[in-house]
PDB file of N, CA and C in Angstrom:
ATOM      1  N   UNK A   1      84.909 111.939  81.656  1.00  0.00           N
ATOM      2  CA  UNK A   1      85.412 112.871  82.651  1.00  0.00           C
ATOM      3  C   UNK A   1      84.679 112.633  83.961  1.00  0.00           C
ATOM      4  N   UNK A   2      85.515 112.730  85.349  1.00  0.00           N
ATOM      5  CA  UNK A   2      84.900 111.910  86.664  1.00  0.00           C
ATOM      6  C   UNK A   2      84.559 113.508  86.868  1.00  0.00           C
ATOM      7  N   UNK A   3      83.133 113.673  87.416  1.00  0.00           N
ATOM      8  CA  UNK A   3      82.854 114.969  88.079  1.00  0.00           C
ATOM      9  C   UNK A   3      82.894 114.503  89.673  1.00  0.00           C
ATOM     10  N   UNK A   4      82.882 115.840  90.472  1.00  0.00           N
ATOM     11  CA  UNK A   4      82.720 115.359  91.950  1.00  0.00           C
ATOM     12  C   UNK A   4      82.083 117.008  92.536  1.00  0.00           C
ATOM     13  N   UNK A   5      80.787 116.769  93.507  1.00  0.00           N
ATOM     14  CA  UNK A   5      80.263 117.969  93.744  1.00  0.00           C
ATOM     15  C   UNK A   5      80.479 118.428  94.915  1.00  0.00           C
ATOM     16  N   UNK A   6      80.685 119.526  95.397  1.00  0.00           N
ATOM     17  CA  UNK A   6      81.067 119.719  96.630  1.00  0.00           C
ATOM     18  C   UNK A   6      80.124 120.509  97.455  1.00  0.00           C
ATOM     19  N   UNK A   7      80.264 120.453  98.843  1.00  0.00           N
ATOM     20  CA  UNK A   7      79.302 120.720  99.698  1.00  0.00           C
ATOM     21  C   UNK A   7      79.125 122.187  99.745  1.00  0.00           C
ATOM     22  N   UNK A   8      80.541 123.126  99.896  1.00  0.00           N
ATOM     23  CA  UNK A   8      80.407 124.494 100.014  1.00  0.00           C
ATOM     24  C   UNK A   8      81.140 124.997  98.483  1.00  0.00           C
ATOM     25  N   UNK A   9      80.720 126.171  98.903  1.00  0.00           N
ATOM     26  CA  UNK A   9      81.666 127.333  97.823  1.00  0.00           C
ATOM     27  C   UNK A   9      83.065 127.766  98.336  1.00  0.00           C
ATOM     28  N   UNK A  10      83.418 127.167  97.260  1.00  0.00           N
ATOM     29  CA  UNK A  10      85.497 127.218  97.908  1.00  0.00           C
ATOM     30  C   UNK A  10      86.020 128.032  96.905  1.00  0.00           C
ATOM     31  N   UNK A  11      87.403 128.021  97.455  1.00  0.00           N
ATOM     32  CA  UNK A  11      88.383 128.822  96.581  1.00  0.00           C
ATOM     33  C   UNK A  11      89.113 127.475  95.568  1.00  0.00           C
ATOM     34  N   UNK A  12      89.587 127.973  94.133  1.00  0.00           N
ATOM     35  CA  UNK A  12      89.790 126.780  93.395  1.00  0.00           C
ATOM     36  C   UNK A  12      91.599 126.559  93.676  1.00  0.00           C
ATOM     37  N   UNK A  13      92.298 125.823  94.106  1.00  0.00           N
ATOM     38  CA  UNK A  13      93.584 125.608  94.615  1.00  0.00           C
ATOM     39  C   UNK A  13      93.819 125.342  92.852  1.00  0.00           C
ATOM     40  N   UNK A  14      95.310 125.833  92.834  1.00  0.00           N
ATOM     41  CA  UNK A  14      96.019 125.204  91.366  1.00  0.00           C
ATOM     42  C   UNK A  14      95.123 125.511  90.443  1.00  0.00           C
ATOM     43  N   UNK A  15      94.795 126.779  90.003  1.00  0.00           N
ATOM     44  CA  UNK A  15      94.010 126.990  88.839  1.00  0.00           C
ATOM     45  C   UNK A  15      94.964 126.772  87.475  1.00  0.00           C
ATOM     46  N   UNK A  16      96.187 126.911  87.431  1.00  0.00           N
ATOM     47  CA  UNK A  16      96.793 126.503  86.333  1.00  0.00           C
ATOM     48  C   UNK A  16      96.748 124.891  85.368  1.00  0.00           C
ATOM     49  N   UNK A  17      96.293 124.108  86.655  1.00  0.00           N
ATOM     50  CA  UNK A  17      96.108 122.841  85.990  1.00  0.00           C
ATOM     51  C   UNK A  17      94.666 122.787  85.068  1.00  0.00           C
ATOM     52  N   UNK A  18      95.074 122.191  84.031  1.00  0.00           N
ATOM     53  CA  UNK A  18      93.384 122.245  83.243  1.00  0.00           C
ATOM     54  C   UNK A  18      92.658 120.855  83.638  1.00  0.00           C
ATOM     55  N   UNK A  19      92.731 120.394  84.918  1.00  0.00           N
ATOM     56  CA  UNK A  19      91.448 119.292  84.821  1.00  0.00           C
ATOM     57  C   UNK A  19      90.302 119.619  85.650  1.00  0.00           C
ATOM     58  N   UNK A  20      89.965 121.055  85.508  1.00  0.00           N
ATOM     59  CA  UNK A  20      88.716 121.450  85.620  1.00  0.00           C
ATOM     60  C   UNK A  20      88.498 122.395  84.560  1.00  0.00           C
ATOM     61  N   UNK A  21      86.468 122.685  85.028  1.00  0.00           N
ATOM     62  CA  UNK A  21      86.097 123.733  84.104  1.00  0.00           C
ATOM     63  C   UNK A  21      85.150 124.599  84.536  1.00  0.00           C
ATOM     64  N   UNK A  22      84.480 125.594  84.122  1.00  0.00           N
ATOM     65  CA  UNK A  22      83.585 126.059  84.525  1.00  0.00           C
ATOM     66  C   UNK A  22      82.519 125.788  83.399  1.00  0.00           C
ATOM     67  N   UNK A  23      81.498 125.282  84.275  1.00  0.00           N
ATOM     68  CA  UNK A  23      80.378 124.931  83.224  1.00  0.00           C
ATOM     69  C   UNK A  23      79.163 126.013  83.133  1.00  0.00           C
ATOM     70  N   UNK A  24      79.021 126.046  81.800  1.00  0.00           N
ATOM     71  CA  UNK A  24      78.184 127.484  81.601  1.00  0.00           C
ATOM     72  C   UNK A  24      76.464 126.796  81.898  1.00  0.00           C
ATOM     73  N   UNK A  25      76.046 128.245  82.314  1.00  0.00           N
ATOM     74  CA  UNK A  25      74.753 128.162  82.888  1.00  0.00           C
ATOM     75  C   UNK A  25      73.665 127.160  82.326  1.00  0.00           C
ATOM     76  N   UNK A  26      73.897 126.972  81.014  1.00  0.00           N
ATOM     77  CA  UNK A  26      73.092 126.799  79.946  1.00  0.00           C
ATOM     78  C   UNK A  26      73.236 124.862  79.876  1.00  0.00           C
ATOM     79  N   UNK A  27      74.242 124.611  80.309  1.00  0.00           N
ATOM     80  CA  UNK A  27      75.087 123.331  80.441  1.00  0.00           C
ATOM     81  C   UNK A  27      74.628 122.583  81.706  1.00  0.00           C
ATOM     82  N   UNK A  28      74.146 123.590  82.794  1.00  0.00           N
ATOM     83  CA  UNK A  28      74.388 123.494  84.422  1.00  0.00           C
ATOM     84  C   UNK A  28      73.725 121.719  84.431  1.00  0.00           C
ATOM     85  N   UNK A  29      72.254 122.012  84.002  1.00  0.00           N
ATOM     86  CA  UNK A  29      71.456 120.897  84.698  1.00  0.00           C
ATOM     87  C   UNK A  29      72.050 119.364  84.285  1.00  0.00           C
ATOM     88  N   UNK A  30      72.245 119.616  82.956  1.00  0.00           N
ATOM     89  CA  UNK A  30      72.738 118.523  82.128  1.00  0.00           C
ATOM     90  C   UNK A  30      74.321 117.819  82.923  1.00  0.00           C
ATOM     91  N   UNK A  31      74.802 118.890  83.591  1.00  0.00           N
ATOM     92  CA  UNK A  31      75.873 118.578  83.925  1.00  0.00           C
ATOM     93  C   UNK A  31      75.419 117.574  85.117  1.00  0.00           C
ATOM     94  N   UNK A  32      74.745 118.470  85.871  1.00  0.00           N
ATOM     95  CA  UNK A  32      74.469 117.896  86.974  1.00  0.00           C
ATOM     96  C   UNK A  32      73.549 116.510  87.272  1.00  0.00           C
ATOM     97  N   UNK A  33      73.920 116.110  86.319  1.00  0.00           N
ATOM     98  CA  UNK A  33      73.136 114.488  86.259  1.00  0.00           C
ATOM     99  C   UNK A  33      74.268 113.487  85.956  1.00  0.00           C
ATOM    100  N   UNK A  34      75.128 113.669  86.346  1.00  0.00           N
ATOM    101  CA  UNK A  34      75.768 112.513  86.605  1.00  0.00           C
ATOM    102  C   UNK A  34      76.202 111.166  87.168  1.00  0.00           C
ATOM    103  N   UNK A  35      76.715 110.646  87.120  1.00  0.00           N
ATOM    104  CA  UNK A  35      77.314 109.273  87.973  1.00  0.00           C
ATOM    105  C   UNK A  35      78.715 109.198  88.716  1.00  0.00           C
ATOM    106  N   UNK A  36      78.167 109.276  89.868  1.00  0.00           N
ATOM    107  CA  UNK A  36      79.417 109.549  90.625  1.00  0.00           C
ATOM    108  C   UNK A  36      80.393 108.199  91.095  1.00  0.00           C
ATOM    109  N   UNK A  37      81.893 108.486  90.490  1.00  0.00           N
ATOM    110  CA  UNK A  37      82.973 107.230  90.221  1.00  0.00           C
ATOM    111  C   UNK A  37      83.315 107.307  92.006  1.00  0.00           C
ATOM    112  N   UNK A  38      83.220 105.870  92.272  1.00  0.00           N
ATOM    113  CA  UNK A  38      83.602 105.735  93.603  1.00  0.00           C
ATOM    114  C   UNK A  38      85.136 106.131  93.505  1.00  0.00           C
ATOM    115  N   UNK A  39      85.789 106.543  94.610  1.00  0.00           N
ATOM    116  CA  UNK A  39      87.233 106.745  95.051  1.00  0.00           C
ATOM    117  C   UNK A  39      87.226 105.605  95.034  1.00  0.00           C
ATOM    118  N   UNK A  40      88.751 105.382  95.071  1.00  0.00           N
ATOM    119  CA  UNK A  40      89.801 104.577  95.331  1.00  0.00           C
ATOM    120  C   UNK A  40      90.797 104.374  96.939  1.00  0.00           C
ATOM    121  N   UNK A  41      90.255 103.610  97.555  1.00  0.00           N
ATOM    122  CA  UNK A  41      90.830 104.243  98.767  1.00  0.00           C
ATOM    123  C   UNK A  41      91.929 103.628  99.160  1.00  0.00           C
ATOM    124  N   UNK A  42      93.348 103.632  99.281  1.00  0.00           N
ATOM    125  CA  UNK A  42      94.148 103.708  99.209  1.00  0.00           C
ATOM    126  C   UNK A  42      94.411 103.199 100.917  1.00  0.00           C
ATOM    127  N   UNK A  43      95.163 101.807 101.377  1.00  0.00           N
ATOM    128  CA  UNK A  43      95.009 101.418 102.534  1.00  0.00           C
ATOM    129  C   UNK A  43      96.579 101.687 103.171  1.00  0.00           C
ATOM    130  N   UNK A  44      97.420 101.096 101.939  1.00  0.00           N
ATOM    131  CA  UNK A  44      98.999 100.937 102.070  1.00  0.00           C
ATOM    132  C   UNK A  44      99.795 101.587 101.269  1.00  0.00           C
ATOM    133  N   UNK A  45     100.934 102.012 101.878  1.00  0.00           N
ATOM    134  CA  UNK A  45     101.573 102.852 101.100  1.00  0.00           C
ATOM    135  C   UNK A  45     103.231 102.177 101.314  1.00  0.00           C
ATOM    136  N   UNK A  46     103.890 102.272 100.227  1.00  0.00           N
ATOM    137  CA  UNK A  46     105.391 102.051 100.771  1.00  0.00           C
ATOM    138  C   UNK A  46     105.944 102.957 101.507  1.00  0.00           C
ATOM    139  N   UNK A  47     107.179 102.549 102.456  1.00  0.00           N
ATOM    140  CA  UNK A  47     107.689 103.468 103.040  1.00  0.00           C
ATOM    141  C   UNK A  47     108.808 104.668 102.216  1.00  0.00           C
ATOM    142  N   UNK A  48     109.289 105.642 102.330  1.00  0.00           N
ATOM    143  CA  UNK A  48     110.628 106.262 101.432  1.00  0.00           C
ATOM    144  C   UNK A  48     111.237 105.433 101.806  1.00  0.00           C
ATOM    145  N   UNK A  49     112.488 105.911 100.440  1.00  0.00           N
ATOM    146  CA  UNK A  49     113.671 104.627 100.709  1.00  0.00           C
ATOM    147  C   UNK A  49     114.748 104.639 101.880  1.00  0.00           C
ATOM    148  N   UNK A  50     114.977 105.729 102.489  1.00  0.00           N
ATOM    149  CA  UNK A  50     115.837 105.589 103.093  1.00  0.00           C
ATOM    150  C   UNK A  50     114.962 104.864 104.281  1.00  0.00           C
ATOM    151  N   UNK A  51     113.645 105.409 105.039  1.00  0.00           N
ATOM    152  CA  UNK A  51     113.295 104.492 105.565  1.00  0.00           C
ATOM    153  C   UNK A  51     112.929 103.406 105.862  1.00  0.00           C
ATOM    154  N   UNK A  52     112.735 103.135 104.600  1.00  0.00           N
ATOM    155  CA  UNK A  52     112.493 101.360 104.365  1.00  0.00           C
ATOM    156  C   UNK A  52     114.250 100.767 104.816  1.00  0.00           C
ATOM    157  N   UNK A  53     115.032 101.789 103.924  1.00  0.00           N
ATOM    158  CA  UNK A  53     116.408 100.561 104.208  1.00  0.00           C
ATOM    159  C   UNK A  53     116.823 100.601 105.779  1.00  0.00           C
ATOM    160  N   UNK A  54     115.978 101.719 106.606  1.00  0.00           N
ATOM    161  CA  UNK A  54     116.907 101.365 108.132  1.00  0.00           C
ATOM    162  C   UNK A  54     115.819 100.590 108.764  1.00  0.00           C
ATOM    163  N   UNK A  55     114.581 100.641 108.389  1.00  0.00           N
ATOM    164  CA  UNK A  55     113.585  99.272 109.079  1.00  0.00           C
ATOM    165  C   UNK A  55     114.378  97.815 108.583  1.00  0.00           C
ATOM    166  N   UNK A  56     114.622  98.323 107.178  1.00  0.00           N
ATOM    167  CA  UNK A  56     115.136  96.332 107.037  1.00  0.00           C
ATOM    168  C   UNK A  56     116.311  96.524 107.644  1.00  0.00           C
ATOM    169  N   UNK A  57     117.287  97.069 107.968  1.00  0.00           N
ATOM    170  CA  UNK A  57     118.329  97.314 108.220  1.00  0.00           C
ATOM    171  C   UNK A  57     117.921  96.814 110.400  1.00  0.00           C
ATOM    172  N   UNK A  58     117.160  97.217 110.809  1.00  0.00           N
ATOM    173  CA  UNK A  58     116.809  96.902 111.949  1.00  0.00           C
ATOM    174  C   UNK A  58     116.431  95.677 111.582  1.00  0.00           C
ATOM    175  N   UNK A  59     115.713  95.050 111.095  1.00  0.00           N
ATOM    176  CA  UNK A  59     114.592  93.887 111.171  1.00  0.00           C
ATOM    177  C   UNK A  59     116.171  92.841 110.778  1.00  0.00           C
ATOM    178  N   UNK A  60     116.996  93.413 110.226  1.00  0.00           N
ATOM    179  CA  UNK A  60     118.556  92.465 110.313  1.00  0.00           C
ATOM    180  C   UNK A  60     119.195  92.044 111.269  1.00  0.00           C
ATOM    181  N   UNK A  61     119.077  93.106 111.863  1.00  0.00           N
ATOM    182  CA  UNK A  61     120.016  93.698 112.986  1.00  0.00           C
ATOM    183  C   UNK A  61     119.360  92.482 114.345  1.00  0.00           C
ATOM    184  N   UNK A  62     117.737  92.497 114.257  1.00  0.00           N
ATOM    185  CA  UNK A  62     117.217  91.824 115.044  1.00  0.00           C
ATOM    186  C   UNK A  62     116.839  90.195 114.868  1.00  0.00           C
ATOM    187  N   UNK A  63     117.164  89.750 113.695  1.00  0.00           N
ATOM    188  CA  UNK A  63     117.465  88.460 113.386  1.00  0.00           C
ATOM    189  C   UNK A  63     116.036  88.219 112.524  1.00  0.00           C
ATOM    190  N   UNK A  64     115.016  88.979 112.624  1.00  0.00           N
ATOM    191  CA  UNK A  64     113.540  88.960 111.782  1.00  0.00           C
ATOM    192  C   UNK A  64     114.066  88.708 110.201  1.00  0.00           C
ATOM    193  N   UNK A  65     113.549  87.432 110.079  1.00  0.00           N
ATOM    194  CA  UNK A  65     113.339  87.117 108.221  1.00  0.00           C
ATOM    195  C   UNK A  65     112.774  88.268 107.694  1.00  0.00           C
ATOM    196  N   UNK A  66     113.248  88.973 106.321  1.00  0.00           N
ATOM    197  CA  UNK A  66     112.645  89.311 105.674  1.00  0.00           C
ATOM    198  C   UNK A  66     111.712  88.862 104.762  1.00  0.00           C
ATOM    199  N   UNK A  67     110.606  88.372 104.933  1.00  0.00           N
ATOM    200  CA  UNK A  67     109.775  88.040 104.130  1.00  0.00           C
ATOM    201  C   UNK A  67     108.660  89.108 103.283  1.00  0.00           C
ATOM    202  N   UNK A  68     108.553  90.008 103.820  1.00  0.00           N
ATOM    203  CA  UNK A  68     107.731  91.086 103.405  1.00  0.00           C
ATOM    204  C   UNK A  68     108.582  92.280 103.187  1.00  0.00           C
ATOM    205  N   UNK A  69     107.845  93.446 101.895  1.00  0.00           N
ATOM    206  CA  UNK A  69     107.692  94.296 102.364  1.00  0.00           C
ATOM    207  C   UNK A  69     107.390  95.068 103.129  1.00  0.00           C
ATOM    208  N   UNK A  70     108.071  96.154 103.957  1.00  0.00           N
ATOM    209  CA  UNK A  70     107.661  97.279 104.910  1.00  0.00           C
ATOM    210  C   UNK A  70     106.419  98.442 104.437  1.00  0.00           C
ATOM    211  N   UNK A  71     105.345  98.155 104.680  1.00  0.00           N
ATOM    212  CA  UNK A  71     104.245  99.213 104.079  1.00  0.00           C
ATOM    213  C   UNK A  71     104.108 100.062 105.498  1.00  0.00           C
ATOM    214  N   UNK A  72     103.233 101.209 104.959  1.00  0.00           N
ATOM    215  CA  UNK A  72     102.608 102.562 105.591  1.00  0.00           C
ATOM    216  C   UNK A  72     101.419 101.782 105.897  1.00  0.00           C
ATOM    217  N   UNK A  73     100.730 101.441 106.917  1.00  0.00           N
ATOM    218  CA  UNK A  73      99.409 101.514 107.536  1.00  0.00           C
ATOM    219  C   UNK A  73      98.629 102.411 107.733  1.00  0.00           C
ATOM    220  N   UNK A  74      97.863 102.973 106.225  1.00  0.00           N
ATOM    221  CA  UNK A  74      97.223 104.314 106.844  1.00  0.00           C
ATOM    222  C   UNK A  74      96.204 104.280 107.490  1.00  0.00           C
ATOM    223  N   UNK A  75      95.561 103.266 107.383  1.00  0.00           N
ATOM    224  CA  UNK A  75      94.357 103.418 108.828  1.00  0.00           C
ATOM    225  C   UNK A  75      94.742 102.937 110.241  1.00  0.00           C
ATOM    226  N   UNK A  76      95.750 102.613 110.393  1.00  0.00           N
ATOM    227  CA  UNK A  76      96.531 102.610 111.774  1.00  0.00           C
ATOM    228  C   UNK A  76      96.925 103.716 112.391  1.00  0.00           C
ATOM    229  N   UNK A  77      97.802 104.461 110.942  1.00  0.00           N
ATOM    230  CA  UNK A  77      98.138 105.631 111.728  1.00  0.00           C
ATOM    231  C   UNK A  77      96.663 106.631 111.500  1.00  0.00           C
ATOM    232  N   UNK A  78      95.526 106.769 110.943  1.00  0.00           N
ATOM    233  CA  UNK A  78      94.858 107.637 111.232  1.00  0.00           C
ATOM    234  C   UNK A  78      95.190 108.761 109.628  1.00  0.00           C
ATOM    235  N   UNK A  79      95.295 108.196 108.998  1.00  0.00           N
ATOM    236  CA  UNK A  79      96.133 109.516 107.897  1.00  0.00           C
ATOM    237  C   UNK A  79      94.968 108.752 106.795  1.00  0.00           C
ATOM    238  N   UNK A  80      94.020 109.818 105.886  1.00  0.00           N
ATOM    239  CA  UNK A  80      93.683 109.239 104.533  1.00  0.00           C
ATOM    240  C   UNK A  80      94.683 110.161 103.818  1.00  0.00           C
ATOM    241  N   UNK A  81      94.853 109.593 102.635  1.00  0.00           N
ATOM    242  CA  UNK A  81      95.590 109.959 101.294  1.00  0.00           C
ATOM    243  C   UNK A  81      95.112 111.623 100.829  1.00  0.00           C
ATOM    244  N   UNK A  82      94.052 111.975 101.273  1.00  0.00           N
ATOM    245  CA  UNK A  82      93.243 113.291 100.759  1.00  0.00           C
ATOM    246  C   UNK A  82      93.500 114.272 101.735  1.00  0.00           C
ATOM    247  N   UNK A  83      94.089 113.852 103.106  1.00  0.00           N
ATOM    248  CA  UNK A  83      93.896 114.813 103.761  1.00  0.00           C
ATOM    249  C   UNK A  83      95.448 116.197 103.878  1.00  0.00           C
ATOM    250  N   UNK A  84      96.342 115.347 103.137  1.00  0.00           N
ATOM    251  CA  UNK A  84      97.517 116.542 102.407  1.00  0.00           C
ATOM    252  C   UNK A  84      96.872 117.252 101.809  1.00  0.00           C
ATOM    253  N   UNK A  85      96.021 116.617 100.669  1.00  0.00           N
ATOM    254  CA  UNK A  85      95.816 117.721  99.900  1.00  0.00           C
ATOM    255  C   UNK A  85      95.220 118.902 100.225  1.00  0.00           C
ATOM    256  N   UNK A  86      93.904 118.665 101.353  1.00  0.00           N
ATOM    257  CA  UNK A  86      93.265 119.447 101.419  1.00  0.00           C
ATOM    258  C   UNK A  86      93.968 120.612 102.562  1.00  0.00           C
ATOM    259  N   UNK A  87      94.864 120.378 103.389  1.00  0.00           N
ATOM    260  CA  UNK A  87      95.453 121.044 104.555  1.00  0.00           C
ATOM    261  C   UNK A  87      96.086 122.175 103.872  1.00  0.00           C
ATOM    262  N   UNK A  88      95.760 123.801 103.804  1.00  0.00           N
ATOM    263  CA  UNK A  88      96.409 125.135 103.469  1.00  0.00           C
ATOM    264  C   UNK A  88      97.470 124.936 104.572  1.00  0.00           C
ATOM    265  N   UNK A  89      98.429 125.583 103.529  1.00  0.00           N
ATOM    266  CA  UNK A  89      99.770 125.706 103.978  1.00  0.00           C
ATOM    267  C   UNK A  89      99.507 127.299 104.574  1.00  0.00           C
ATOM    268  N   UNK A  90     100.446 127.426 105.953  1.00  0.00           N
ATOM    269  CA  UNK A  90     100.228 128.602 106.570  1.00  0.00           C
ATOM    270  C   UNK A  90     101.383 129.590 105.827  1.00  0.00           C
ATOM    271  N   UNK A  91     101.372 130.997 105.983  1.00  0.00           N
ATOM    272  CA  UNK A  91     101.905 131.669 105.616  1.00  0.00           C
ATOM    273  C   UNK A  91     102.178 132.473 104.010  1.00  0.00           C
ATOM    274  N   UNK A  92     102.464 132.896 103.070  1.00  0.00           N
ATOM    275  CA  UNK A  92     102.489 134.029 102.137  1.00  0.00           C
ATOM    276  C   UNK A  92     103.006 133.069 100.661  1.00  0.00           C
ATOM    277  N   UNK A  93     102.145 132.796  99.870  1.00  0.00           N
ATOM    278  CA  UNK A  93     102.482 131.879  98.962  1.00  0.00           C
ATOM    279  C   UNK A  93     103.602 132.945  97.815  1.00  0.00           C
ATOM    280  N   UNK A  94     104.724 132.322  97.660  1.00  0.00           N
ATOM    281  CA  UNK A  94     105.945 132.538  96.706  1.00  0.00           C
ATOM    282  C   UNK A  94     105.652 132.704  95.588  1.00  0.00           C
TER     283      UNK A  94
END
């Protein structure tokens, strides 16, 4: 099991999912000796499909070989993979 420790005291998002736990007092130290699994950092992403088909659909249009796939540049555009997750949605949850 990958643990990961965090800096402040937060609220737990999605408590229904079970891939956390609360570790009892008695557990704490033991817990807290772990080895922390590097992330995975995630550079490229595909585009959705409809947008992929009007980029190739342009890159036709403009006489460009398709030789490649169309990827997401996320460090171009400035976007990591984590930062959806962490962004609260505004307004009165359903």
């Amino acid at each position: 099991m990958a643990s990961k420790t965090e800096e402040e005291v937060r609220e737990i998002d999605r408590v229904m999912y079970h891939d956390w736990r609360m570790v009892p007092k008695h557990e704490e130290e033991a817990f807290k000796k772990f080895t922390p699994v590097a992330e995975e950092t995630i550079r490229y992403l595909p585009y959705p499909p409809l947008l992929r088909a009007m980029i190739l659909a342009q890159w036709q249009k403009e006489g460009k070989p398709i030789t490649e796939e169309p990827m997401i540049d996320l460090e171009k555009v400035g976007i990591s993979p984590h930062q959806g997750a962490k962004k609260k949605a505004a307004g009165t949850p359903v």
